[in-house]
Protein backbone atom coordinates (compact mmCIF):
# COMPACT_ATOMS: atom_id res chain seq x y z
CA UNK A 1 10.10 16.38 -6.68
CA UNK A 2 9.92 17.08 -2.62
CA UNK A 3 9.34 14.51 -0.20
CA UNK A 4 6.10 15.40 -0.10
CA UNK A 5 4.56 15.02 -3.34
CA UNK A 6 6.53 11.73 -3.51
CA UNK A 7 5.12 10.48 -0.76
CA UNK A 8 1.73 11.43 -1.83
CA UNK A 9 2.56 9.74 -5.20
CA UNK A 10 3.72 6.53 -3.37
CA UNK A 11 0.10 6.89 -1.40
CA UNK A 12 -1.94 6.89 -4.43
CA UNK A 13 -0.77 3.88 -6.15
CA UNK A 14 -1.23 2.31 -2.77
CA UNK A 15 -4.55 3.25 -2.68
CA UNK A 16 -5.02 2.30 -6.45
CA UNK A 17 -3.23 -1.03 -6.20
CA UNK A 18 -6.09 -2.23 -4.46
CA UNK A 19 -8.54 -0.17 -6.24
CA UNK A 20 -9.97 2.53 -4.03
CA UNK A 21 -11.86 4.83 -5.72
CA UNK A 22 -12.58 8.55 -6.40
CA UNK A 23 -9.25 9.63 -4.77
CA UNK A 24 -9.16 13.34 -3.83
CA UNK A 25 -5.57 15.59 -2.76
CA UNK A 26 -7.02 18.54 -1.17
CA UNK A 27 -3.98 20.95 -0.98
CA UNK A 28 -4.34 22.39 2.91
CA UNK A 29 -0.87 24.82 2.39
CA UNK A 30 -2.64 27.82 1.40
CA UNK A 31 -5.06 27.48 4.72
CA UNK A 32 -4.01 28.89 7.81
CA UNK A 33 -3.72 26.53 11.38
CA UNK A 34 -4.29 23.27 9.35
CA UNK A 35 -3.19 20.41 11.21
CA UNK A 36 -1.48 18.75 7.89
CA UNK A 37 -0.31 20.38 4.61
CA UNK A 38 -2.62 17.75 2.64
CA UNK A 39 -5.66 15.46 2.73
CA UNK A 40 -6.00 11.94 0.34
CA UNK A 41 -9.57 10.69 0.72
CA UNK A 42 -10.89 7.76 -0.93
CA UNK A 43 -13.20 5.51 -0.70
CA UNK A 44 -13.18 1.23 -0.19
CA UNK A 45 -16.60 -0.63 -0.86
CA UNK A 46 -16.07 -3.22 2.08
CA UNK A 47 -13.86 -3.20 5.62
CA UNK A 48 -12.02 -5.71 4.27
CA UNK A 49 -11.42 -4.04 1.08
CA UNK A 50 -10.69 -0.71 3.30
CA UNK A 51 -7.77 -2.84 5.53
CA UNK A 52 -6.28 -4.15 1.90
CA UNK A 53 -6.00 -0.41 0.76
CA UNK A 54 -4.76 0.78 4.26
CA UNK A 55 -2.10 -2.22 4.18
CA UNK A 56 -1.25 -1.26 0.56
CA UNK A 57 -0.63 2.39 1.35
CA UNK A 58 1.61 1.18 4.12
CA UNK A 59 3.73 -0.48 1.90
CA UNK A 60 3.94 1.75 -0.95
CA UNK A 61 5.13 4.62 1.33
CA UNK A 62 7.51 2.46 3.26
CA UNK A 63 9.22 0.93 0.33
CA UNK A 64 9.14 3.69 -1.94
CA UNK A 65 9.34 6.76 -0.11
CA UNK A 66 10.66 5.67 3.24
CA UNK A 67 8.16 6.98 5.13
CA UNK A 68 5.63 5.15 8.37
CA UNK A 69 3.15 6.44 9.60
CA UNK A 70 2.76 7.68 12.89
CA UNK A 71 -0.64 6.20 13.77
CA UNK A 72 -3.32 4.73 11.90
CA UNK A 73 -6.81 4.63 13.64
CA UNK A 74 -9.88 3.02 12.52
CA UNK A 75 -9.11 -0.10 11.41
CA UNK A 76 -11.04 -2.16 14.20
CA UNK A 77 -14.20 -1.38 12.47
CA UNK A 78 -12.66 -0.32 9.11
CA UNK A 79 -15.33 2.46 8.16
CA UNK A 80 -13.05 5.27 8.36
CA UNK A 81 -9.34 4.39 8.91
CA UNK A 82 -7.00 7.47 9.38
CA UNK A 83 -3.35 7.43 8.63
CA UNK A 84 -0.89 10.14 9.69
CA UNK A 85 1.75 10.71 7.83
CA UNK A 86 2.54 13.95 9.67
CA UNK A 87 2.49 16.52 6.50
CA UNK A 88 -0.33 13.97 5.15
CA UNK A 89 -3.25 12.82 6.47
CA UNK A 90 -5.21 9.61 4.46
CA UNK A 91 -8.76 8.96 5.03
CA UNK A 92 -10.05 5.61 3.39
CA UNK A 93 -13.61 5.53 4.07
CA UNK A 94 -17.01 3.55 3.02
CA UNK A 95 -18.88 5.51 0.50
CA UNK A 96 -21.95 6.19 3.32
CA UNK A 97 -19.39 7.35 5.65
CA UNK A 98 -17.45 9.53 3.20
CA UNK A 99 -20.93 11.01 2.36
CA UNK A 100 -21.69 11.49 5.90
CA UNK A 101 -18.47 13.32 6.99
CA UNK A 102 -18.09 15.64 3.80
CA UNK A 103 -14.22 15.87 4.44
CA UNK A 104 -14.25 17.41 0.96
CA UNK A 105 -16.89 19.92 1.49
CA UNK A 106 -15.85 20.59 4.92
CA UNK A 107 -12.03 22.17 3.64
CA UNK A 108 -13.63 24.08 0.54
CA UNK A 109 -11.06 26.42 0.70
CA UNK A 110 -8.57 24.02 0.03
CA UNK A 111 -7.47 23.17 -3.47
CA UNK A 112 -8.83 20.07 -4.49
CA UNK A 113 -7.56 17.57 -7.05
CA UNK A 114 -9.86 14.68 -8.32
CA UNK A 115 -7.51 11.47 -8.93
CA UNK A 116 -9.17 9.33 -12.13
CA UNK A 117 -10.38 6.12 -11.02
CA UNK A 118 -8.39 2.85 -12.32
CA UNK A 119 -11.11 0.28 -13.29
């Protein structure tokens, strides 16, 4: 397995150890002048549930695939937190803001893979 898709593996147990929900991969390498290779989206029903996924991604990627990331922005607020991972980019939103911002319907070209939610 590359780096990448570990890392993305690492991500999404982050984001399900705390229980985000409907996680999406949209696959950005087939897309010309993207600024990542992928997108993770999910969604957190609270800021303070958002920080606990954010934190949890943080650590899943650190321990288990050795990776920081090189900013994360949002969390003052915690409606949309972005985390860059260089080759990844997370997006943990609230569902109104995920609505609002469309991130999935705004890279349609991209390959998109739904991640079953963990109840």
């Amino acid at each position: 397995m590359d780096e990448t898709k570990h890392l993305i593996q690492q991500i999404t147990e982050g984001i399900q150890e705390k229980k985000g929900k409907k996680i999406v991969i949209a696959d950005l390498t087939q897309i010309d002048e993207t600024i990542c290779n992928y997108f993770i989206i999910c969604q957190g029903n609270s800021p303070s549930q958002i920080t606990a996924i954010v934190e949890a991604v943080r650590e899943a990627a650190r321990i288990g695939a050795n990776v920081k990331p090189s900013t994360i922005d949002g969390l003052r607020n915690a409606e949309w937190v972005a985390m860059d991972y260089s080759d990844v980019l997370v997006h943990v939103f609230l569902p109104h803001v995920r609505e609002f911002y469309n991130l999935e319907h705004l890279w349609a070209d991209a390959q998109l893979t739904s991640i079953p939610d963990i109840d």
